[in-house]
Protein backbone atom coordinates (compact mmCIF):
# COMPACT_ATOMS: atom_id res chain seq x y z
CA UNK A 1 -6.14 -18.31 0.60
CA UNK A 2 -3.91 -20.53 2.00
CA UNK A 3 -0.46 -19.95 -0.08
CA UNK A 4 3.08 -21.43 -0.36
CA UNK A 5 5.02 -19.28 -2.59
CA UNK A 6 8.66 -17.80 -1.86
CA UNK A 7 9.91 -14.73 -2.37
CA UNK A 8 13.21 -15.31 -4.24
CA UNK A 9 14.18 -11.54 -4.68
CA UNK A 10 12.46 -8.19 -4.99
CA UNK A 11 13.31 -4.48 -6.47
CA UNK A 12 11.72 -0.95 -5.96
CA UNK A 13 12.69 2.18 -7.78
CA UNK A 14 12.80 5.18 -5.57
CA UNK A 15 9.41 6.78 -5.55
CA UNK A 16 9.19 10.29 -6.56
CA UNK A 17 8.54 12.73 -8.77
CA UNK A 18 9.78 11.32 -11.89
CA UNK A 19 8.58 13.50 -14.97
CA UNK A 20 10.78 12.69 -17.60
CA UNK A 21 11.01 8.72 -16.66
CA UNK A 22 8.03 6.64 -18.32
CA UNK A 23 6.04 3.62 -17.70
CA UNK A 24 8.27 1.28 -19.26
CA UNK A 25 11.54 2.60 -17.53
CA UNK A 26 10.09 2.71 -14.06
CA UNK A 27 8.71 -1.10 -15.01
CA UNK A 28 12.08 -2.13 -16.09
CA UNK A 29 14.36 -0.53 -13.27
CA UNK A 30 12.22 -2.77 -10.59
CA UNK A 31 12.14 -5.91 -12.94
CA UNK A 32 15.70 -5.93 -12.91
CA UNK A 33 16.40 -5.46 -9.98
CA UNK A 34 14.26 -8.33 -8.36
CA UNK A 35 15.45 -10.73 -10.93
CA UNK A 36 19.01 -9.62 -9.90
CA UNK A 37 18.16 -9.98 -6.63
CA UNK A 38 16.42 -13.54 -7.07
CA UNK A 39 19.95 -14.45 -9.21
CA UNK A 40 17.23 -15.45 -12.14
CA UNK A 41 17.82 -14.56 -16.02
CA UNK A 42 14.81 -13.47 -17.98
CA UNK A 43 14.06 -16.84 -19.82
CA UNK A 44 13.31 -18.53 -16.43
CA UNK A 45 10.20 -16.52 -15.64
CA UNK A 46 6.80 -18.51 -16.80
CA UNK A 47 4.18 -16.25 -16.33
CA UNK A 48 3.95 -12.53 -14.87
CA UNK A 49 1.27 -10.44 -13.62
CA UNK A 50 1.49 -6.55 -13.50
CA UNK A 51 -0.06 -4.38 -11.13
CA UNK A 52 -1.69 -0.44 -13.08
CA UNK A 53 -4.15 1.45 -11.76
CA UNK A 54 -4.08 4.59 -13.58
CA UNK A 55 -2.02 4.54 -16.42
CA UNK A 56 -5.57 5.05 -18.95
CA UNK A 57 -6.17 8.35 -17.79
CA UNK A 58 -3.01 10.04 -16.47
CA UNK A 59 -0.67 8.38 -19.95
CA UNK A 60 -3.34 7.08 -22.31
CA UNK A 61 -1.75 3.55 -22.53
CA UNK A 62 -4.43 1.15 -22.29
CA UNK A 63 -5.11 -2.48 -22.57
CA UNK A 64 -1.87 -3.86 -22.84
CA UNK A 65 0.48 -2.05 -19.77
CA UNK A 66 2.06 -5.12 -18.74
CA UNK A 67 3.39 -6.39 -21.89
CA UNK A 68 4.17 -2.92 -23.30
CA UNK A 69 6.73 -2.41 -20.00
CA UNK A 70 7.98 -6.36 -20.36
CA UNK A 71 8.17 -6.18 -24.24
CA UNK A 72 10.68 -2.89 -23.34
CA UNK A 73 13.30 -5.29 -21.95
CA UNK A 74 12.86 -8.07 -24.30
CA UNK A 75 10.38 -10.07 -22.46
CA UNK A 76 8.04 -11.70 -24.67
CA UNK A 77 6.24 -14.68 -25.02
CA UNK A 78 5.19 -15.49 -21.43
CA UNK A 79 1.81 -15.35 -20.31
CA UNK A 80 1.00 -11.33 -19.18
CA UNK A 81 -1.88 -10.32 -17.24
CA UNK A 82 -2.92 -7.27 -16.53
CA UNK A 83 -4.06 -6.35 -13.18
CA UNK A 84 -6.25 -3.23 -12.28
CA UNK A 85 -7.74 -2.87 -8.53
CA UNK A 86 -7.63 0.57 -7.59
CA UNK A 87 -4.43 0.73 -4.41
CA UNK A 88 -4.62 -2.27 -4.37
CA UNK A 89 -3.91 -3.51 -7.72
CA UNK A 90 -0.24 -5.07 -7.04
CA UNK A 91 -1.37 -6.68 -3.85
CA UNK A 92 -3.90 -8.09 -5.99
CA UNK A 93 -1.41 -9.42 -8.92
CA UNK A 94 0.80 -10.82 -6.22
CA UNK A 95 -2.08 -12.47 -4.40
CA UNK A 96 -3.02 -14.34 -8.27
CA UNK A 97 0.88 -15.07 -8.86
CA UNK A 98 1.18 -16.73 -5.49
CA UNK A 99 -1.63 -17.98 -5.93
CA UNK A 100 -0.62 -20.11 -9.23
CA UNK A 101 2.47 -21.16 -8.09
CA UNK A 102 0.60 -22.49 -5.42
CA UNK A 103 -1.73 -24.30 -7.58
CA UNK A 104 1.60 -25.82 -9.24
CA UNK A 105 0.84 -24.36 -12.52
CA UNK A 106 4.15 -22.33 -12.54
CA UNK A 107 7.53 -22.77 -10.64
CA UNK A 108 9.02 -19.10 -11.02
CA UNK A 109 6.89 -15.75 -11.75
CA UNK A 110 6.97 -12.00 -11.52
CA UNK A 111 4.69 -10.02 -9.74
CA UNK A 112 5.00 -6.12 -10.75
CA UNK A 113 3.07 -2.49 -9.52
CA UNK A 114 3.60 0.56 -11.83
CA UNK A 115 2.29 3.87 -11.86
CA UNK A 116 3.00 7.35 -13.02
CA UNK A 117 0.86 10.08 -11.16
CA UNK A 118 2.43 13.53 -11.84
CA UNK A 119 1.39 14.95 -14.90
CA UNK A 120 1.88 19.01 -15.98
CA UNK A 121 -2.17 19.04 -15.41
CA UNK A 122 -2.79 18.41 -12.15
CA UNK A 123 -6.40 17.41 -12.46
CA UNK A 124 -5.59 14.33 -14.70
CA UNK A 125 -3.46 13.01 -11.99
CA UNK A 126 -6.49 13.75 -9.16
CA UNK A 127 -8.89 12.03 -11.61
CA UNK A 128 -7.41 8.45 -11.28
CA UNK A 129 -8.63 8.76 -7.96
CA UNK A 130 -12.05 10.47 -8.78
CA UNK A 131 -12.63 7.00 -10.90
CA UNK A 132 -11.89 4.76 -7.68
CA UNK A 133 -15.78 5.43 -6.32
CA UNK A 134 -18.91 4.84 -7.93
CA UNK A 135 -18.90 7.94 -10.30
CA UNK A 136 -22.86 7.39 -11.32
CA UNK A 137 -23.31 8.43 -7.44
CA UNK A 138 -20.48 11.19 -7.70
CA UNK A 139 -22.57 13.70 -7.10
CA UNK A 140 -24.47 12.16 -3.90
CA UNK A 141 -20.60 11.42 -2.79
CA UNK A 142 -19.53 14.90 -3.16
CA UNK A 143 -22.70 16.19 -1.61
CA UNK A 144 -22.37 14.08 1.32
CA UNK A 145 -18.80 15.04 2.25
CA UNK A 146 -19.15 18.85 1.47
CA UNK A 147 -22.52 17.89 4.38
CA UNK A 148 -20.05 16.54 6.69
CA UNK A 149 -17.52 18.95 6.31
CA UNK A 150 -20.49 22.09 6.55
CA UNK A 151 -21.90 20.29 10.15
CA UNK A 152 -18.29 20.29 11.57
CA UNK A 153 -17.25 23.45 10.70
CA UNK A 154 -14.58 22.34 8.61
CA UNK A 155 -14.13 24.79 5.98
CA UNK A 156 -11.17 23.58 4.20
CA UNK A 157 -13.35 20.89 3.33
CA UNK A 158 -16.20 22.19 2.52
CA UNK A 159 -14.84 22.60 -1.05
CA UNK A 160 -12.42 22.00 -3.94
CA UNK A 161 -12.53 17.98 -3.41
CA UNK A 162 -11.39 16.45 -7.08
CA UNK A 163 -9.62 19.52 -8.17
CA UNK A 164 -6.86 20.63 -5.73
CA UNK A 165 -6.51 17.35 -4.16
CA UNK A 166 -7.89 13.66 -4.24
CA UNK A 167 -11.19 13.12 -3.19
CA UNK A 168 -9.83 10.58 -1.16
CA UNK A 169 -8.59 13.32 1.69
CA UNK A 170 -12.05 14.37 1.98
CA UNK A 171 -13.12 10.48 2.37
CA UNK A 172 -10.60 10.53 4.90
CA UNK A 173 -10.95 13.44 6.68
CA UNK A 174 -14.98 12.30 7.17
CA UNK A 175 -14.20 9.53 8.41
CA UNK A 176 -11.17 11.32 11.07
CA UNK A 177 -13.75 13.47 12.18
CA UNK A 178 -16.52 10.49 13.22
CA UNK A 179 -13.75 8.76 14.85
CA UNK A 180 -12.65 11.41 16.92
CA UNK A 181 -15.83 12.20 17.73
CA UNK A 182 -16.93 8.70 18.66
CA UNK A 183 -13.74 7.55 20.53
CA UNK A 184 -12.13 10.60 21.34
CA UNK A 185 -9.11 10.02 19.63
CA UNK A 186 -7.30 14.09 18.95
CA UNK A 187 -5.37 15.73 15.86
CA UNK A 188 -1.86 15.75 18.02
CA UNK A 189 -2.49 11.36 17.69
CA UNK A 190 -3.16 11.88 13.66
CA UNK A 191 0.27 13.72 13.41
CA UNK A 192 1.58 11.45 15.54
CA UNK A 193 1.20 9.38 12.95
CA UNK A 194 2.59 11.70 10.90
CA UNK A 195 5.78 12.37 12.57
CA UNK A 196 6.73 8.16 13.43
CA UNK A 197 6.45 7.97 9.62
CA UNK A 198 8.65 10.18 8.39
CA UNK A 199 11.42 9.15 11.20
CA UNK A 200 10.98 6.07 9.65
CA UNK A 201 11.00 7.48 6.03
CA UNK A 202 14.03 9.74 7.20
CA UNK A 203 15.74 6.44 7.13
CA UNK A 204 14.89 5.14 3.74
CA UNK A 205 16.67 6.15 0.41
CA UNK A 206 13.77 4.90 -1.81
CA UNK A 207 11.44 7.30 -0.14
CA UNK A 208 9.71 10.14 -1.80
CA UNK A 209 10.40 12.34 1.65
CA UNK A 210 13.35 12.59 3.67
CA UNK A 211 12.53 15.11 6.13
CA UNK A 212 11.83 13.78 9.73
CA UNK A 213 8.90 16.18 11.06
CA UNK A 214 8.13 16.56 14.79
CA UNK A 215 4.38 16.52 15.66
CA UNK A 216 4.31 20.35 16.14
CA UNK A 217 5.85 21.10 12.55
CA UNK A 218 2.54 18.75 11.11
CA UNK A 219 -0.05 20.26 12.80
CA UNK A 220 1.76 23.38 11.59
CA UNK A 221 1.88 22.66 7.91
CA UNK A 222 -1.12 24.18 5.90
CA UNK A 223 -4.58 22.47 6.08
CA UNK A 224 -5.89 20.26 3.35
CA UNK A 225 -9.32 19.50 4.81
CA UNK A 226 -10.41 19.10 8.64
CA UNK A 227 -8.39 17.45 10.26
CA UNK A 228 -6.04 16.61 7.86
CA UNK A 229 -2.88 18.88 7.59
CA UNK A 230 -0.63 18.35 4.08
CA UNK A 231 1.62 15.91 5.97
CA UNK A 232 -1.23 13.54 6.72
CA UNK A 233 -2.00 13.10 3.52
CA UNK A 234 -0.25 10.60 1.37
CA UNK A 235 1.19 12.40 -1.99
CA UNK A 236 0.51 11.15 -5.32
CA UNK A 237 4.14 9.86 -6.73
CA UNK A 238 5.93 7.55 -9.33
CA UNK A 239 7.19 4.52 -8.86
CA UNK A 240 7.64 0.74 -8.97
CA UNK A 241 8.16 -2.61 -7.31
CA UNK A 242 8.93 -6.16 -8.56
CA UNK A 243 9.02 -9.58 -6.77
CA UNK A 244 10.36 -12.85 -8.03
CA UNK A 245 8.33 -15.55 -6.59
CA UNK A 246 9.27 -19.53 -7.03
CA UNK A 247 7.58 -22.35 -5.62
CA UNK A 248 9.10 -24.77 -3.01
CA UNK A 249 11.45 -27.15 -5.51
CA UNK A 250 12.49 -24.30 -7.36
CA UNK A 251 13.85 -22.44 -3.97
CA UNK A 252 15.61 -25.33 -3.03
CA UNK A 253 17.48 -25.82 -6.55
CA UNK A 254 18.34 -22.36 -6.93
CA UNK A 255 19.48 -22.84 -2.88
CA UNK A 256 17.60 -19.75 -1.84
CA UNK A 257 19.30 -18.83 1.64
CA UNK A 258 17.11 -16.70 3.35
CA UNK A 259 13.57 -17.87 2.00
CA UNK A 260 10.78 -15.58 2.85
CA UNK A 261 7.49 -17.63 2.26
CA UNK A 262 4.43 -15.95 1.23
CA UNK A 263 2.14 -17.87 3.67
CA UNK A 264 -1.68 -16.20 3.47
CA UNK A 265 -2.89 -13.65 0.97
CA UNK A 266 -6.92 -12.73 1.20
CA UNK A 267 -8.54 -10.32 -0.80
CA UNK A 268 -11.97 -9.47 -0.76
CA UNK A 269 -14.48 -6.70 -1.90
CA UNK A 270 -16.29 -4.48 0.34
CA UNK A 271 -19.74 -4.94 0.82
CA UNK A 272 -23.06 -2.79 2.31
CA UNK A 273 -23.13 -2.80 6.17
CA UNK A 274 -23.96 0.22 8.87
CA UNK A 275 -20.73 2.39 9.82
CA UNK A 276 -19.22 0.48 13.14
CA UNK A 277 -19.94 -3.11 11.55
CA UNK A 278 -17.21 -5.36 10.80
CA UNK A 279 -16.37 -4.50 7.03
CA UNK A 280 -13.51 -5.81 4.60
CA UNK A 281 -10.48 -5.06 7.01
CA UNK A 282 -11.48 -7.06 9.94
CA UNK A 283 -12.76 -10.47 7.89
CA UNK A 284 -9.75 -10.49 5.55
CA UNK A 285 -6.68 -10.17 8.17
CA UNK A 286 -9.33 -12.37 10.42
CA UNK A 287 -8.89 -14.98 7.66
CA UNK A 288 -5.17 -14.46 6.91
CA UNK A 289 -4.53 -14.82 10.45
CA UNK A 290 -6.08 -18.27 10.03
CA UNK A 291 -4.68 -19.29 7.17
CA UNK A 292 -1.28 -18.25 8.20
CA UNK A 293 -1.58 -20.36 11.77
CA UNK A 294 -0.59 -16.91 13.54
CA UNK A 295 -2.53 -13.92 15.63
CA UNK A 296 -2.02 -9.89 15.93
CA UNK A 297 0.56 -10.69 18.75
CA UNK A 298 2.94 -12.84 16.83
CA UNK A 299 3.22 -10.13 14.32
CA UNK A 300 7.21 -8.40 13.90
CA UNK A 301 6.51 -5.75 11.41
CA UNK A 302 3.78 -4.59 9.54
CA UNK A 303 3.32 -2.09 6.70
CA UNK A 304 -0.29 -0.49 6.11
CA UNK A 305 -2.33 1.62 3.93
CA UNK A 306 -1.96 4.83 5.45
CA UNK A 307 -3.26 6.86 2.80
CA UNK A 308 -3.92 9.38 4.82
CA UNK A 309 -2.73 9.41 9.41
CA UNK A 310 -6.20 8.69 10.58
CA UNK A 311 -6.38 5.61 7.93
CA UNK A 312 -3.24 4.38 10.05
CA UNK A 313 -4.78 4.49 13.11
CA UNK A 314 -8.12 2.96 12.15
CA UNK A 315 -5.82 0.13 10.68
CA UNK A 316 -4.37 -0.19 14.12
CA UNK A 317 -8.20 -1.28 15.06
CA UNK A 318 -9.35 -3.62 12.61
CA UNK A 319 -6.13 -5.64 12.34
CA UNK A 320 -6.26 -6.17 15.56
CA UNK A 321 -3.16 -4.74 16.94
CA UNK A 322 -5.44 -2.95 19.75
CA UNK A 323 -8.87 -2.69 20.83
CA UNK A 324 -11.66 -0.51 19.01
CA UNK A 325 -11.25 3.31 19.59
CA UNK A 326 -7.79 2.50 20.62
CA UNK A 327 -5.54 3.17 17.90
CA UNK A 328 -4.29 6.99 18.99
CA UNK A 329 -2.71 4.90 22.56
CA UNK A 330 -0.46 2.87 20.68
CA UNK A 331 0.90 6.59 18.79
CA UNK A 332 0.98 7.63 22.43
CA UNK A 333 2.79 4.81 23.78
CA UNK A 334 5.64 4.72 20.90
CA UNK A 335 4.72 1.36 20.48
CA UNK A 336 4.63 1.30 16.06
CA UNK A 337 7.78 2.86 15.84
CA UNK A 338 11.03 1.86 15.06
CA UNK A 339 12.07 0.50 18.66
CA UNK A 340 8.49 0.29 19.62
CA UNK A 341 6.92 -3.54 20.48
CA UNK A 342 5.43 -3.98 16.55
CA UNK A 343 6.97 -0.88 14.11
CA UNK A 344 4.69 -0.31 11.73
CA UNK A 345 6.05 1.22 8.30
CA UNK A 346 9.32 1.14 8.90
CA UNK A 347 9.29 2.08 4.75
CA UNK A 348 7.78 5.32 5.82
CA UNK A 349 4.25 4.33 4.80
CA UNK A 350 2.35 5.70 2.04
CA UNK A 351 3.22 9.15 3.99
CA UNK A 352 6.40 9.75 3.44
CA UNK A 353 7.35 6.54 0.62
CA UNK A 354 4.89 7.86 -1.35
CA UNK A 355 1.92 6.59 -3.20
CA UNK A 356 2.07 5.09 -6.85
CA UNK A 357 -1.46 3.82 -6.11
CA UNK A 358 -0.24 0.94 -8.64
CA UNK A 359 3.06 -0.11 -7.12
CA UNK A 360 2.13 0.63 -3.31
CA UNK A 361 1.22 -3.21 -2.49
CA UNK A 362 4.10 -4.75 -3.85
CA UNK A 363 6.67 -1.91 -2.45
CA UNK A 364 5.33 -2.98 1.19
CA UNK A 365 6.23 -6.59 0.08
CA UNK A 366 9.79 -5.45 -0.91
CA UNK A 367 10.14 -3.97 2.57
CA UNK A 368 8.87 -6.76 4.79
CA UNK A 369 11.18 -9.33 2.53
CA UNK A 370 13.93 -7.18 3.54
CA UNK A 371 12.94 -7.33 6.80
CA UNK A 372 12.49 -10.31 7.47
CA UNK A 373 15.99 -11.13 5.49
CA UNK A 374 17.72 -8.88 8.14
CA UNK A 375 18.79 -6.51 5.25
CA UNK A 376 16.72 -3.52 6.27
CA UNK A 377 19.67 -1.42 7.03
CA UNK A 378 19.20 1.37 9.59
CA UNK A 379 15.28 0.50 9.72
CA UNK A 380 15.89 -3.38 10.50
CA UNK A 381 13.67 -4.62 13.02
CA UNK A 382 15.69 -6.72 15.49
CA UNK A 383 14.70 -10.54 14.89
CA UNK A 384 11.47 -9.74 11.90
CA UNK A 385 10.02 -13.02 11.11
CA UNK A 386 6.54 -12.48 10.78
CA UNK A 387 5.22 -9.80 8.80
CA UNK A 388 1.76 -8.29 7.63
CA UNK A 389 1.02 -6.07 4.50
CA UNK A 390 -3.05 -4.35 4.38
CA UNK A 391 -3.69 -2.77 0.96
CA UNK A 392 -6.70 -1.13 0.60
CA UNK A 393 -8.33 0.41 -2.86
CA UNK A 394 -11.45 2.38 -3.71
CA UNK A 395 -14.12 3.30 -1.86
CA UNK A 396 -17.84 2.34 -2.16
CA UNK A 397 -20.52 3.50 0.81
CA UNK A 398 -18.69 2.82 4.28
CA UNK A 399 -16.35 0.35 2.92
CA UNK A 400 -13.19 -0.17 0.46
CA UNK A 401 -13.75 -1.68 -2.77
CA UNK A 402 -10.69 -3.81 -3.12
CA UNK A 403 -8.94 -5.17 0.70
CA UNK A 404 -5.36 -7.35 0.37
CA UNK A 405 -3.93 -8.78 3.91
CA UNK A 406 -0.99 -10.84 3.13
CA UNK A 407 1.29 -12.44 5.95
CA UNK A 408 4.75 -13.17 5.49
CA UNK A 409 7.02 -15.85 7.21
CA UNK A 410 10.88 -16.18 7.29
């Protein structure tokens, strides 16, 4: 979808481990902040849409998320809609906001992601993720991973998917295995991966992890399932992120200095094709490309779902940043890091930021608009102007369920 909304300010909470700080808190921190940041009171918003994936299971607020968080800081009347996708539930509420103020049928609205993951029982919070597949074919899913884990030898995957960790890794993991298998891509490129990350999230004070990791010190962290060591995995966390967006007359009356223009947002489903044909990834950043009049190349920054290392690489691939089977060269060559010729989350990535599943799409929207506003602080890309956020959700057969590409211009 072609779009033409403008980013008039944004706000993230750190994302962490935040047991004693609810839903509406963590809603109202980032809300605040973005409409501080935008220099925009409450009564101008017209209409906001709020990103939740799991809240149902893991808090038992239903229904009404959105307006219970907004109501919390005395925003009421507006228009609220609720916005469920799996990960990729705020890309998807700020693909429909832009959307509408591109339309015209609002000049300033709020796009928010919220989630709370950690709970004292740890399978409630793994169970958000266990309802992100098609769970009347759970038992052909779990069957067919525990097979792939059983033919290569992986024992740490063989078992204990859904209980000790998201069934996600395992999804993962699979799909590591076939691609090193198939392009010969190794474990020391995964924790590669890995180790860029959490330089970059070394670097950021919203992120969940500090600690900068070398590639040895992630290939020696415990295993979670074959290949996947704990530091390839993205952790579950708490969080959220806001964005003010405003349509073209509205940025020029409030005299917006630094616009950052929300220029092509496509989101798609997955669909049923054979493993190696082009799924959701490729067509939707194909089409945003389009839509946004620019290619792979002209790309400054990018931040991707890298829900687990191997998801980062494969990214690499269907965006178009490299050739098939060539991800693991572009770890090799330094070229997504901070330095490198396009860094790729410079946030720290779901890896070391963290993953909210609900707030992940917008929080890579707050750090590309910083970005591209030069106000990135020691992880500012030297002259950003383009940038590219992928949010992926779900998973059903070889493909996602939910794919967001959404380009950026300054």
């Amino acid at each position: 979808m072609k779009l033409n909304a403008i980013v008039a300010g944004v706000g993230m909470t750190p994302f962490g481990k935040h047991m004693d700080t609810g839903l509406k808190a963590l809603g109202a921190s980032a809300v605040e902040a973005a409409l501080a940041d935008a220099g925009i009171a409450q009564a101008a918003l017209e209409a906001a849409w709020v990103g939740n994936a799991a809240a149902g299971l893991v808090t038992g607020q239903e229904c009404i998320r959105g307006q219970v968080i907004l109501r919390s800081i005395g925003l009421g009347k507006l228009p609220v809609i609720n916005v469920e996708n799996a990960c990729a539930s705020a890309s998807t509420a700020l693909h429909q906001a832009a959307a509408m103020v591109t339309a015209g049928l609002y000049d300033v609205v709020l796009a928010l992601g919220v989630e709370k993951l950690y709970h004292p029982d740890k399978r409630k919070s793994f169970s958000a993720f266990s309802g992100a597949v098609d769970v009347e074919a759970m038992q052909e899913i779990m069957q067919r991973l525990q097979a792939s884990a059983k033919q290569s030898g992986a024992k740490s995957g063989s078992s204990g998917a859904g209980e000790k960790r998201s069934m996600f890794m395992d999804i993962y993991a699979a799909a590591a295995r076939m691609h090193m298998e198939q392009y010969g891509t190794t474990v020391q490129q995964f924790a590669g991966v890995s180790s860029k990350n959490s330089f970059h999230g070394s670097l950021n004070p919203r992120a969940q992890f500090r600690e900068a990791l070398s590639v040895e010190e992630v290939l020696a962290a415990p295993m979670i399932a074959e290949p996947l060591t704990r530091p390839m995995c993205s952790p579950i966390g708490d969080g959220a992120a806001a964005v003010v967006l405003v349509s073209e007359a509205k940025a020029r009356e409030l005299g917006i200095a630094r616009p950052v223009r929300v220029v092509s947002s496509v989101l798609r489903s997955g669909w049923d094709h054979a493993y190696g044909e082009e799924g959701a990834g490729e067509v939707c950043s194909q089409e945003a490309y389009e839509e946004a009049c620019v290619g792979p190349e002209d790309l400054s920054v990018v931040e991707l779902h890298d829900a687990s290392a191997p998801a980062e690489i494969m990214a690499y691939e269907y965006l178009g940043l490299c050739p098939k089977g060539e991800g693991g060269k572009l770890i090799d060559e330094g070229a997504t890091r901070l330095g490198g010729r396009l860094p790729v989350n410079t946030s720290g990535g779901l890896l070391r930021k963290g993953h909210p599943v609900g707030a992940t799409g917008i929080a890579q929207i707050v750090e590309l608009t910083e970005q591209l506003q030069g106000r990135a602080g020691e992880r500012q890309v030297e002259g950003a102007s383009v940038g590219l956020a992928q949010n992926g959700g779900g998973n059903i057969g070889v493909d996602v369920a939910a794919m967001c590409v959404t380009i950026l211009k300054a």
